[in-house]
Protein backbone atom coordinates (compact mmCIF):
# COMPACT_ATOMS: atom_id res chain seq x y z
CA UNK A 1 116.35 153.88 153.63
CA UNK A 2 116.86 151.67 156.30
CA UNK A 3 113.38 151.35 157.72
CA UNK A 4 112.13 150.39 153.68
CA UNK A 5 115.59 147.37 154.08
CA UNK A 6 114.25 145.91 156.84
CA UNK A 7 110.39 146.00 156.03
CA UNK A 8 111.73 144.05 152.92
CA UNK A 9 113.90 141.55 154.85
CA UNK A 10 111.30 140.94 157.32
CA UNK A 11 108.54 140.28 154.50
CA UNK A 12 110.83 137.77 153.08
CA UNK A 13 111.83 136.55 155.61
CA UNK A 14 115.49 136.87 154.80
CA UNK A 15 116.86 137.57 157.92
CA UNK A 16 118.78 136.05 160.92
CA UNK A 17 118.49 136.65 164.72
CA UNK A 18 121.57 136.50 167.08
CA UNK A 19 125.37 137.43 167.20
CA UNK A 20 126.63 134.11 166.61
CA UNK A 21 124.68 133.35 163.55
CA UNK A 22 125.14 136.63 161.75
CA UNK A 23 129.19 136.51 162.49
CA UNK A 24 128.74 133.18 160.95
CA UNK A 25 126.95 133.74 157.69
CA UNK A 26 129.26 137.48 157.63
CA UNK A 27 132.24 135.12 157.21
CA UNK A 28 130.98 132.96 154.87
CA UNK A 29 129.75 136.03 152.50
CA UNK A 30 126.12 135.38 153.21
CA UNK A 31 124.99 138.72 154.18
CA UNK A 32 124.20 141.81 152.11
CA UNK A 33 122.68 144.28 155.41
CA UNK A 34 123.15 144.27 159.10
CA UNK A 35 120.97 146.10 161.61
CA UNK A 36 122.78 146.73 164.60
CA UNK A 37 121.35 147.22 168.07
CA UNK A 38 122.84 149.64 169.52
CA UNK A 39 123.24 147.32 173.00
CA UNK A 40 125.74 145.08 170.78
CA UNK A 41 129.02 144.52 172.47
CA UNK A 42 132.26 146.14 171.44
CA UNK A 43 133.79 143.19 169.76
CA UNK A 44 131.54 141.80 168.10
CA UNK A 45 130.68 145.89 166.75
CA UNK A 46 134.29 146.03 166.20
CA UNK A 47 134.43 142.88 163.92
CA UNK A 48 130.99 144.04 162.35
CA UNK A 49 132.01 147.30 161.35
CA UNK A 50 135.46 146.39 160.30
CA UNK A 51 133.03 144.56 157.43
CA UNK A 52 131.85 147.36 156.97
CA UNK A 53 135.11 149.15 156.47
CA UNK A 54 136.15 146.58 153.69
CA UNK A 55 133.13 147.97 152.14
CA UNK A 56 131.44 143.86 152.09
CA UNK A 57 128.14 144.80 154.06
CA UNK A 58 125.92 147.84 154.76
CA UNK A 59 125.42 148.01 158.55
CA UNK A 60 122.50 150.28 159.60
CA UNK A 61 122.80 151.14 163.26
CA UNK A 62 119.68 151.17 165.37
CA UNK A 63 118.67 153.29 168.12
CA UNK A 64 116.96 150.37 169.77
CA UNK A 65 118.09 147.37 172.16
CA UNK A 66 117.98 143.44 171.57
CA UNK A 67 116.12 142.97 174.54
């Protein structure tokens, strides 16, 4: 389910790189999915998935790094 998610976000190109930018556009209600590398710091995880908790986002964890 995830892999299908991203193939779409990355064909239309509706997708953001970067911590700051996604914590951004998460606050201001702009995102629907989050793929999260599993490299991510702790707080920004921690505010991420507490997102998640609220049940606002769907957050698909990644067995890969961002680097």
């Amino acid at each position: 389910m995830s892999v299908e998610i991203l193939k779409l976000a990355l064909k239309d190109k509706k997708f953001t790189f970067g911590v700051n930018e996604t914590i951004k556009k998460l606050k201001l209600g702009k995102l629907d999915h989050i793929f999260l590398a599993k490299d991510c710091n702790s707080i920004d995880r921690d505010l991420i998935l507490n997102y998640k908790k609220q049940g606002k986002i769907n957050v698909f964890e990644l067995e890969i790094s961002a680097s």
